[in-house]
Protein backbone atom coordinates (compact mmCIF):
# COMPACT_ATOMS: atom_id res chain seq x y z
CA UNK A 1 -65.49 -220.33 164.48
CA UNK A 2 -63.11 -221.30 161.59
CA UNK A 3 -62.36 -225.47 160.88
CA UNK A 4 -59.15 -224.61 161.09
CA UNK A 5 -58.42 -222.39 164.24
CA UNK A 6 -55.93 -223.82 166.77
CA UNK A 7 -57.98 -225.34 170.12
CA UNK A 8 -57.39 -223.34 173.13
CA UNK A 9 -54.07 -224.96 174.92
CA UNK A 10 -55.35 -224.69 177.98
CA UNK A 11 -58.15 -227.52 176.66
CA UNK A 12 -55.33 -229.65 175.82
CA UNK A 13 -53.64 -229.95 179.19
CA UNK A 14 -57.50 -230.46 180.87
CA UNK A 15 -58.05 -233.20 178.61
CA UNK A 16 -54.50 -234.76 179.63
CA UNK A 17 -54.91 -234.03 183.29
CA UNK A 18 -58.44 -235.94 183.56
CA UNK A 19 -56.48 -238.39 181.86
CA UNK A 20 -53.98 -238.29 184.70
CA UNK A 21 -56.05 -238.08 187.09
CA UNK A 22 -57.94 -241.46 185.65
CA UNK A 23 -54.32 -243.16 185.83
CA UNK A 24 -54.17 -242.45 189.88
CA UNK A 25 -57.50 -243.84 190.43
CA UNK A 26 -56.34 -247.38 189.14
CA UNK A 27 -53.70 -250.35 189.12
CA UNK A 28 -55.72 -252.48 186.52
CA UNK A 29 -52.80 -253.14 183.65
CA UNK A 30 -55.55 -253.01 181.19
CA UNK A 31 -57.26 -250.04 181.94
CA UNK A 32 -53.52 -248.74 182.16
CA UNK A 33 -52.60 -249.73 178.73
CA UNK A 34 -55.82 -248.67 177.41
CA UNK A 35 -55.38 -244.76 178.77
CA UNK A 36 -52.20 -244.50 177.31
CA UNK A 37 -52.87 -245.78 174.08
CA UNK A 38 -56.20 -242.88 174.08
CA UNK A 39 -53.45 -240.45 174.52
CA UNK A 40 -50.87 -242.11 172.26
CA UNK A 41 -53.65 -242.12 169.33
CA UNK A 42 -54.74 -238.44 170.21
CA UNK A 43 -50.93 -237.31 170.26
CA UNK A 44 -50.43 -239.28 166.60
CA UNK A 45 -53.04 -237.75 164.57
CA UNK A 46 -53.10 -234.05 166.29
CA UNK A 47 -49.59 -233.23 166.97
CA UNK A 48 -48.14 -230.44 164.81
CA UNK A 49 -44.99 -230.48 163.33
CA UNK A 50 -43.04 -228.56 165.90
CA UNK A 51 -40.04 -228.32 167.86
CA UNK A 52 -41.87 -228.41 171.25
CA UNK A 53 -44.51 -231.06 169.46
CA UNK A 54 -41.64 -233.83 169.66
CA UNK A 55 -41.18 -234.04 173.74
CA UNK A 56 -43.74 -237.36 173.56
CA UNK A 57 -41.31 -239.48 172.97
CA UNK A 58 -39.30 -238.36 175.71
CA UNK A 59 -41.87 -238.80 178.36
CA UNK A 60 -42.60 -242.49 176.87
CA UNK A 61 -39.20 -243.33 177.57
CA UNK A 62 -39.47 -241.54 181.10
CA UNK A 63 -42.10 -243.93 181.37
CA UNK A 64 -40.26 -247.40 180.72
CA UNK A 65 -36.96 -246.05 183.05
CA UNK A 66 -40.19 -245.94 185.67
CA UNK A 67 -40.88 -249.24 185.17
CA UNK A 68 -37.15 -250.97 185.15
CA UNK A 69 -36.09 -248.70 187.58
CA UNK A 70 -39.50 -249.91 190.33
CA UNK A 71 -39.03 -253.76 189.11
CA UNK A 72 -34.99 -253.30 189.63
CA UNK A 73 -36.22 -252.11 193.05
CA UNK A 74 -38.25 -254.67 193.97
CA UNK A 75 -36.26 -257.61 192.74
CA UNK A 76 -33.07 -256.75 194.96
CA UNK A 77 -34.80 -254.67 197.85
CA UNK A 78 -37.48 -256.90 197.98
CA UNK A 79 -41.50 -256.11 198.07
CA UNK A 80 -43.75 -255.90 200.96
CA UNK A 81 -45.96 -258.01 199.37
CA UNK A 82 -46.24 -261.51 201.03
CA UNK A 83 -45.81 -264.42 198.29
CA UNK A 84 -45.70 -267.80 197.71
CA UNK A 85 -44.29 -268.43 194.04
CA UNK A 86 -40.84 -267.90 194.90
CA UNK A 87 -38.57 -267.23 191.63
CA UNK A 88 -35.26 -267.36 193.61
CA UNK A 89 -33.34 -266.48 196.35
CA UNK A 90 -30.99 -264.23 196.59
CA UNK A 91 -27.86 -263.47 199.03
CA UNK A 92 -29.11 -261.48 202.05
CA UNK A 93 -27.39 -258.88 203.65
CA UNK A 94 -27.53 -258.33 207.23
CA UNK A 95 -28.56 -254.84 208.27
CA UNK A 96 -28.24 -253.19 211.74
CA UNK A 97 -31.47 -252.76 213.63
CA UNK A 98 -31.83 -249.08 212.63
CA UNK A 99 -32.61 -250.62 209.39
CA UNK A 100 -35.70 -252.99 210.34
CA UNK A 101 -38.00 -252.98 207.86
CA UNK A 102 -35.60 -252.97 205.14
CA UNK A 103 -33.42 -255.92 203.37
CA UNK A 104 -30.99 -256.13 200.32
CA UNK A 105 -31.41 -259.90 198.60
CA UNK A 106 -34.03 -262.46 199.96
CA UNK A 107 -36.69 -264.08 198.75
CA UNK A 108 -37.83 -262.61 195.24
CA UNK A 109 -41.46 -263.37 194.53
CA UNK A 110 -44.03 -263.22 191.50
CA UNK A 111 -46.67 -261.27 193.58
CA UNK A 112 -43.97 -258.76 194.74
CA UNK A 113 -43.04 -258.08 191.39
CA UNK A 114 -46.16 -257.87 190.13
CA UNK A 115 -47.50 -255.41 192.81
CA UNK A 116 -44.50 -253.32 191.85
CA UNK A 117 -44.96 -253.39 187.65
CA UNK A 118 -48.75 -252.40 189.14
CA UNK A 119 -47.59 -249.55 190.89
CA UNK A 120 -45.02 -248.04 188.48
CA UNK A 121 -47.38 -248.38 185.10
CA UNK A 122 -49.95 -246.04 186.97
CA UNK A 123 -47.00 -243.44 187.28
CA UNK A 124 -45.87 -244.23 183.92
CA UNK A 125 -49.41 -243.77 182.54
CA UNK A 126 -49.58 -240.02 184.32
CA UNK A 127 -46.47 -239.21 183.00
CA UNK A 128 -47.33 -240.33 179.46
CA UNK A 129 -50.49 -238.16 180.02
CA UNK A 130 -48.54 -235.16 181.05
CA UNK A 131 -46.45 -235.61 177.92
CA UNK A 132 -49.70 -235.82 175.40
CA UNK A 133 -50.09 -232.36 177.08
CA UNK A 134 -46.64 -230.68 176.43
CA UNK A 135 -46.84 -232.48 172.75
CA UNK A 136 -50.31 -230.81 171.73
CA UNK A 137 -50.48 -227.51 173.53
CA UNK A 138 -48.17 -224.74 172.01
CA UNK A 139 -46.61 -223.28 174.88
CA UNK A 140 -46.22 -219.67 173.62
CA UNK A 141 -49.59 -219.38 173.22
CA UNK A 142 -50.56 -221.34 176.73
CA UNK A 143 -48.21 -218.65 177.93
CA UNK A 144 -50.44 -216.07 176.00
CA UNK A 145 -53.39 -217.70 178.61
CA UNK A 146 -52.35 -217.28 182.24
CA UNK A 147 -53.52 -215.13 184.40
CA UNK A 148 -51.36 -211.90 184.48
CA UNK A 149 -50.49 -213.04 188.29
CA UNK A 150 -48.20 -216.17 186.65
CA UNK A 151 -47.70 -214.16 183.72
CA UNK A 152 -43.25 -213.86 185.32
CA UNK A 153 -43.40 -217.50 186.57
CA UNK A 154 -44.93 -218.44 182.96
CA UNK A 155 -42.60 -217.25 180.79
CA UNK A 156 -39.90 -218.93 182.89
CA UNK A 157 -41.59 -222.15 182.58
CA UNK A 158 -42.16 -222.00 178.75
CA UNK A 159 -38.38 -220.75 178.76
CA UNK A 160 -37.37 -223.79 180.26
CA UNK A 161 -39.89 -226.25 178.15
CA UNK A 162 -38.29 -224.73 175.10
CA UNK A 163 -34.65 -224.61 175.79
CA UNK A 164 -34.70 -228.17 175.29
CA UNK A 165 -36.48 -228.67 171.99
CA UNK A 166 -34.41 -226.11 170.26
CA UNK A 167 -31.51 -228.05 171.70
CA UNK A 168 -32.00 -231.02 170.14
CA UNK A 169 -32.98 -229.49 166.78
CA UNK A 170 -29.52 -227.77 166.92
CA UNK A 171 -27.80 -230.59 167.58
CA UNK A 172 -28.57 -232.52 164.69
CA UNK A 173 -27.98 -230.00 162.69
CA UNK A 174 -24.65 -229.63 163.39
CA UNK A 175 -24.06 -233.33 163.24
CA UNK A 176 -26.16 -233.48 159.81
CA UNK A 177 -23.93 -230.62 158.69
CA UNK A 178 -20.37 -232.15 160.22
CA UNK A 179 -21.23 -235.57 158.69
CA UNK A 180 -21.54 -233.98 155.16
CA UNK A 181 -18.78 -232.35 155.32
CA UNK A 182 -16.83 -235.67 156.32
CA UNK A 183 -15.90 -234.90 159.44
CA UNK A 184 -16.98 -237.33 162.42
CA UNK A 185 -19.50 -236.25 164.36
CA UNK A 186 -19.88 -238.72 167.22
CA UNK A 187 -17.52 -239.62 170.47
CA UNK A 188 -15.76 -237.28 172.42
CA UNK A 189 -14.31 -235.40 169.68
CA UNK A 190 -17.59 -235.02 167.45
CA UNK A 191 -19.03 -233.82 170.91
CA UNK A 192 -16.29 -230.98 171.68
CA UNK A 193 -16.88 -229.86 167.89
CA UNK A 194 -20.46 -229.55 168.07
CA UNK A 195 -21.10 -228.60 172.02
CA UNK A 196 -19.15 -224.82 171.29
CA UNK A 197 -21.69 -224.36 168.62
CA UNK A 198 -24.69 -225.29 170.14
CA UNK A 199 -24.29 -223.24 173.62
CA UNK A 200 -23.31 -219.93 171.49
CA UNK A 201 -26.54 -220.78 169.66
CA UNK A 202 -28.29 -220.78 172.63
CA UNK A 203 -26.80 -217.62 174.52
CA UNK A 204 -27.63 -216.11 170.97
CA UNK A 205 -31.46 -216.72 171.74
CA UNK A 206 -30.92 -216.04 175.17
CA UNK A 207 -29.90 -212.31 174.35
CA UNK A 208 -32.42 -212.00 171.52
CA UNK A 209 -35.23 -213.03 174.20
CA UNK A 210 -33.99 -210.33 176.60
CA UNK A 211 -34.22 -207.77 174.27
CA UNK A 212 -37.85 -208.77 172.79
CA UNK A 213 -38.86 -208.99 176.59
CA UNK A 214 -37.61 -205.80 177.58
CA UNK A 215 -39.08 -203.77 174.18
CA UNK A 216 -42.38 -205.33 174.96
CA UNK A 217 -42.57 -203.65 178.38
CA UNK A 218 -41.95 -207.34 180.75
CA UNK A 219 -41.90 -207.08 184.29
CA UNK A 220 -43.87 -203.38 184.18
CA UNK A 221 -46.41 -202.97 186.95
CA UNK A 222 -48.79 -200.68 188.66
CA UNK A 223 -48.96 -199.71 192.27
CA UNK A 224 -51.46 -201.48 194.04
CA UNK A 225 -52.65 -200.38 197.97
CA UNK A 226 -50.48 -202.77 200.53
CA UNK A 227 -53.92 -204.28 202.03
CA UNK A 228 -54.50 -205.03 198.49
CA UNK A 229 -51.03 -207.13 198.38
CA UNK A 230 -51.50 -208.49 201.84
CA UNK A 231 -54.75 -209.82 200.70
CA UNK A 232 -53.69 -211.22 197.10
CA UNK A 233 -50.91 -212.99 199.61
CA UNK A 234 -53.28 -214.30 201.62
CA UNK A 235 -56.06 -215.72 199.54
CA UNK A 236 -53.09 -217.19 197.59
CA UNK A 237 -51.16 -218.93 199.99
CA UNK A 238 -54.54 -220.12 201.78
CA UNK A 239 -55.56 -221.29 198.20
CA UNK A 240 -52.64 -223.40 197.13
CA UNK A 241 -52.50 -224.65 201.10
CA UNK A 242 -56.66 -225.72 200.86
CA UNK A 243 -55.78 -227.35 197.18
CA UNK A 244 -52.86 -229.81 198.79
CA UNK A 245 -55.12 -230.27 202.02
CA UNK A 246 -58.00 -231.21 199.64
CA UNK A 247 -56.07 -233.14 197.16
CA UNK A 248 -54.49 -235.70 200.08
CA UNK A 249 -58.02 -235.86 201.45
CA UNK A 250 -59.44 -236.64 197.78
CA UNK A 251 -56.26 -239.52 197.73
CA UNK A 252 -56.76 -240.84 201.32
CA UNK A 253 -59.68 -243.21 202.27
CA UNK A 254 -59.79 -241.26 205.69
CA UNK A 255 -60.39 -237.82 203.91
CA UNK A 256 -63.14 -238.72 201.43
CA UNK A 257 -65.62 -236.26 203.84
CA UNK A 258 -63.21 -233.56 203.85
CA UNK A 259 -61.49 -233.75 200.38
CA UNK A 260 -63.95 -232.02 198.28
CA UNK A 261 -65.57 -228.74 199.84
CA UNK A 262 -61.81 -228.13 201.34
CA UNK A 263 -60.28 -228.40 197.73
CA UNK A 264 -62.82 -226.48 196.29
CA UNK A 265 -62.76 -223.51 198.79
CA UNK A 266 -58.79 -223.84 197.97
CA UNK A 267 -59.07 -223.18 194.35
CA UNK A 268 -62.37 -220.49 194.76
CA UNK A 269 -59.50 -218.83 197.30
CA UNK A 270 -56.61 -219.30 194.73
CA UNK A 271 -59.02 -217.45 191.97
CA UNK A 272 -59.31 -214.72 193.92
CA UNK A 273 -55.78 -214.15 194.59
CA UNK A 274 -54.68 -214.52 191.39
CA UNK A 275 -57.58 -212.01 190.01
CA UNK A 276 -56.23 -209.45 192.08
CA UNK A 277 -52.55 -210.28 191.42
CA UNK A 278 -53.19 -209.70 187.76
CA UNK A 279 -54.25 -206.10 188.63
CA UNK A 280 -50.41 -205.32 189.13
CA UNK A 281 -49.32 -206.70 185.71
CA UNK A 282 -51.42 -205.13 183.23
CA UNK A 283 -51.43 -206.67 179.74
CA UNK A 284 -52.71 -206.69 176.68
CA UNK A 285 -52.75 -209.56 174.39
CA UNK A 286 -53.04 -209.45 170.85
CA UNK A 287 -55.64 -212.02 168.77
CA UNK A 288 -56.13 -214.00 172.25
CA UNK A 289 -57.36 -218.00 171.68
CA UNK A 290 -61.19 -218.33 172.13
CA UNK A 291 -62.40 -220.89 174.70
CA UNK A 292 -65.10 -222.11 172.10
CA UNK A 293 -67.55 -225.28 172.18
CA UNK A 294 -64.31 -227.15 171.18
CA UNK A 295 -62.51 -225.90 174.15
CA UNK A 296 -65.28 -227.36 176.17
CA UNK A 297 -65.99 -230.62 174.69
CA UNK A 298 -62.08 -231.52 174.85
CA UNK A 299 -61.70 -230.56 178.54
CA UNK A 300 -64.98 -232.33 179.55
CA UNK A 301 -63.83 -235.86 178.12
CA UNK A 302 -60.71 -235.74 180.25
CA UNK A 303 -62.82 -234.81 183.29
CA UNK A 304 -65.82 -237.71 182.31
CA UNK A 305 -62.78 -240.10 182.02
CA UNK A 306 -61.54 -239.08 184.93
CA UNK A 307 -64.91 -238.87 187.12
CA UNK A 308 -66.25 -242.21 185.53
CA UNK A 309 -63.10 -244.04 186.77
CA UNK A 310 -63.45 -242.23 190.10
CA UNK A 311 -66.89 -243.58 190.83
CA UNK A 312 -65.71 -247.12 189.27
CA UNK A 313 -62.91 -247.36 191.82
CA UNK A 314 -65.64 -246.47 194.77
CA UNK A 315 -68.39 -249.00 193.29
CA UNK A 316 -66.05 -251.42 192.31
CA UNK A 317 -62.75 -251.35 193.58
CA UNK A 318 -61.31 -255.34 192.73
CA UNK A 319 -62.30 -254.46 189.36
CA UNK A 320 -59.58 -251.22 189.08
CA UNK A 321 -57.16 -252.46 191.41
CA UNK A 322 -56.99 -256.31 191.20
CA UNK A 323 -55.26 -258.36 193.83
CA UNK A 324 -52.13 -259.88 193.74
CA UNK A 325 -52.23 -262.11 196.86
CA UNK A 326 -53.62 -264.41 195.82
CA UNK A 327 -52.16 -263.89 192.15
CA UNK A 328 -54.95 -263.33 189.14
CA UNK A 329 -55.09 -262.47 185.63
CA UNK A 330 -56.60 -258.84 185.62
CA UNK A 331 -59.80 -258.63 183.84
CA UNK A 332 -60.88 -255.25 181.75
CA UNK A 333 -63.95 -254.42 182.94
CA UNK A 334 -66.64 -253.05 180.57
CA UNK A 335 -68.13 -249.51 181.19
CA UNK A 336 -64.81 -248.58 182.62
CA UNK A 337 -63.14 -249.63 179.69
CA UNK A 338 -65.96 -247.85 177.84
CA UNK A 339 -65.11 -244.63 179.58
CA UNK A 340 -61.56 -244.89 178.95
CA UNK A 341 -62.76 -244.44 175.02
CA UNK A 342 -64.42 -241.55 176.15
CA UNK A 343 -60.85 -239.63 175.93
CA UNK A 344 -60.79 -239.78 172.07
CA UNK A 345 -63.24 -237.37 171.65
CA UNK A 346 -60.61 -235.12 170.77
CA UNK A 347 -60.07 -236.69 167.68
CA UNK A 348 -63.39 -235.76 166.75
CA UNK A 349 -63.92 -232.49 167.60
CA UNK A 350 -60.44 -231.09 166.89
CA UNK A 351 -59.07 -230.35 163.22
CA UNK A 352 -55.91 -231.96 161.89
CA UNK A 353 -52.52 -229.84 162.26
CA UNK A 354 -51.76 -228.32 159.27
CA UNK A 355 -48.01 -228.78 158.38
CA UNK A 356 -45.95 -226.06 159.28
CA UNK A 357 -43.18 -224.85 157.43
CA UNK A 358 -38.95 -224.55 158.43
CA UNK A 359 -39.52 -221.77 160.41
CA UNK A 360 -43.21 -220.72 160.61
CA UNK A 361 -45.04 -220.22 163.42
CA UNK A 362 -48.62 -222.31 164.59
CA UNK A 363 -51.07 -219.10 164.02
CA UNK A 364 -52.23 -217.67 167.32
């Protein structure tokens, strides 16, 4: 195992998933705060110098328009939380009695607006996890990784993840390039100047795609018996079905008995299919990524983080989700705090990017 080998993508978005999953399992601000600055630190000091390595940012800012957009909510459609430190009041509307339940203006209170900026971090927080993912695993060679069953929907998906990158990176380019020539490059006009350019850029990688795609062989298959495709349908469908079922019972109070075996018979069923899916699309793939002890050690610290918090939220649930009603200053409690830390292993284990080049690839 060389110091400097790439870790296995896949390892990257386990990591940020346990993460994730850590997020769901609490409202605590603190513990909040402290999961997406372990992601925030991983991202800073791992993150290569790439096109697709700058979507972070993005996702932080999807974040905050989570958060105004929630407290915005809350402050004019009102919360229902009961409070008693009223801020103000504002104009009610009257609504028709199809509407009960709901009211524009009223009463705006500290412990609604606090329940909501609760609520909305923990979506922020997953979100900010999902972006550590899409900012530290390449997704060419994640693509390289699926099972040859996603292999179509994959390259779709990584398609569409890099459309956007290379967008931007055009963009400013042309503006870099209109500005020195002294021509503006900002308002309606700079924007007609540089939007021709950038979409004939882009159909221009579009066609170049195509043809690398279709010289490589994509979309060739084999012929497979059709109780071998009935089946693959099957065990699919009844996998992805068992994995929601499971999921919701994992999220609900009421399915804590069921959760568990039903979402792991879901994703044992979902293997299956998907192994004998791949027999269709035969591929070959040239210097593959190793799932090494690295591999491992970054995908079990997102999963400790995200079982530790688990059994905190079951042992001690006014710790993770503190109450509002009546109002109190959240407290960070210590060994889940402790686990939280748990997520920077990565740091650790993982070399530092090197610094790629204009133009050069992240070695595969």
């Amino acid at each position: 195992m060389r110091d400097g080998t790439p870790l296995h993508p896949g390892a990257w978005w386990l990591w940020a998933l346990g993460l994730g999953t850590a997020a769901t399992r609490t409202t605590n601000p603190l513990l909040l705060g402290l999961l997406v600055a372990v992601s925030g630190y991983v991202v800073a000091v791992r993150r290569p110098d790439a096109p697709w390595a700058r979507s972070y940012g993005a996702f932080v800012r999807l974040g905050l328009v989570v958060l105004a957009v929630r407290l915005l909510f809350a402050f004019f459609l009102g919360s229902p939380i009961p409070g008693t430190h009223v801020l103000l009041t504002l104009p009610e509307v009257p609504l028709p009695d199809w509407a009960q339940g709901i009211r524009l203006g009223g009463r705006v209170t500290v412990e609604g607006l606090v329940f909501a900026f609760y609520d909305a971090l923990r979506l922020a927080a997953l979100l900010v996890c999902v972006g550590a993912a899409n900012a530290l695993a390449n997704p060419s060679r994640l693509l390289k990784a699926l099972p040859g069953a996603l292999y179509e929907t994959g390259v779709a998906v990584v398609v569409a993840l890099t459309f956007a990158p290379h967008l931007i990176t055009d963009v400013r380019r042309l503006r870099a390039a209109r500005r020195l020539r002294g021509r503006p490059d900002r308002g309606v006009r700079g924007l007609l100047h540089v939007g021709l350019p950038v979409l004939e850029g882009a159909l221009e990688r579009s066609v170049a795609l195509a043809a690398a795609m279709d010289s490589r062989g994509y979309g060739r298959t084999v012929q497979v018996p059709a109780a071998v495709r009935r089946t693959t349908a099957a065990l699919t469908v009844a996998g992805l079905l068992g994995v929601c079922a499971g999921t919701y019972g994992l999220l609900t109070a009421a399915g804590g008995v069921y959760g568990l075996p039903v979402l792991l018979a879901g994703l044992a069923a979902a293997v299956a299919g998907l192994w004998l899916g791949g027999r269709r699309t035969p591929r070959t793939r040239y210097r593959p990524d190793r799932w090494d002890v690295r591999a491992w050690l970054v995908a079990a610290s997102g999963a400790g983080v995200a079982a530790l918090l688990t059994l905190a939220a079951s042992r001690d649930p006014g710790a993770l989700r503190p109450g509002v009603v009546p109002l109190v200053a959240p407290e960070l409690p210590l060994w889940p705090g402790a686990a939280c830390l748990l997520g920077l292993l990565p740091v650790l284990v993982t070399p530092p990017p090197k610094s790629l080049r204009s133009g050069e690839e992240e070695p595969s």
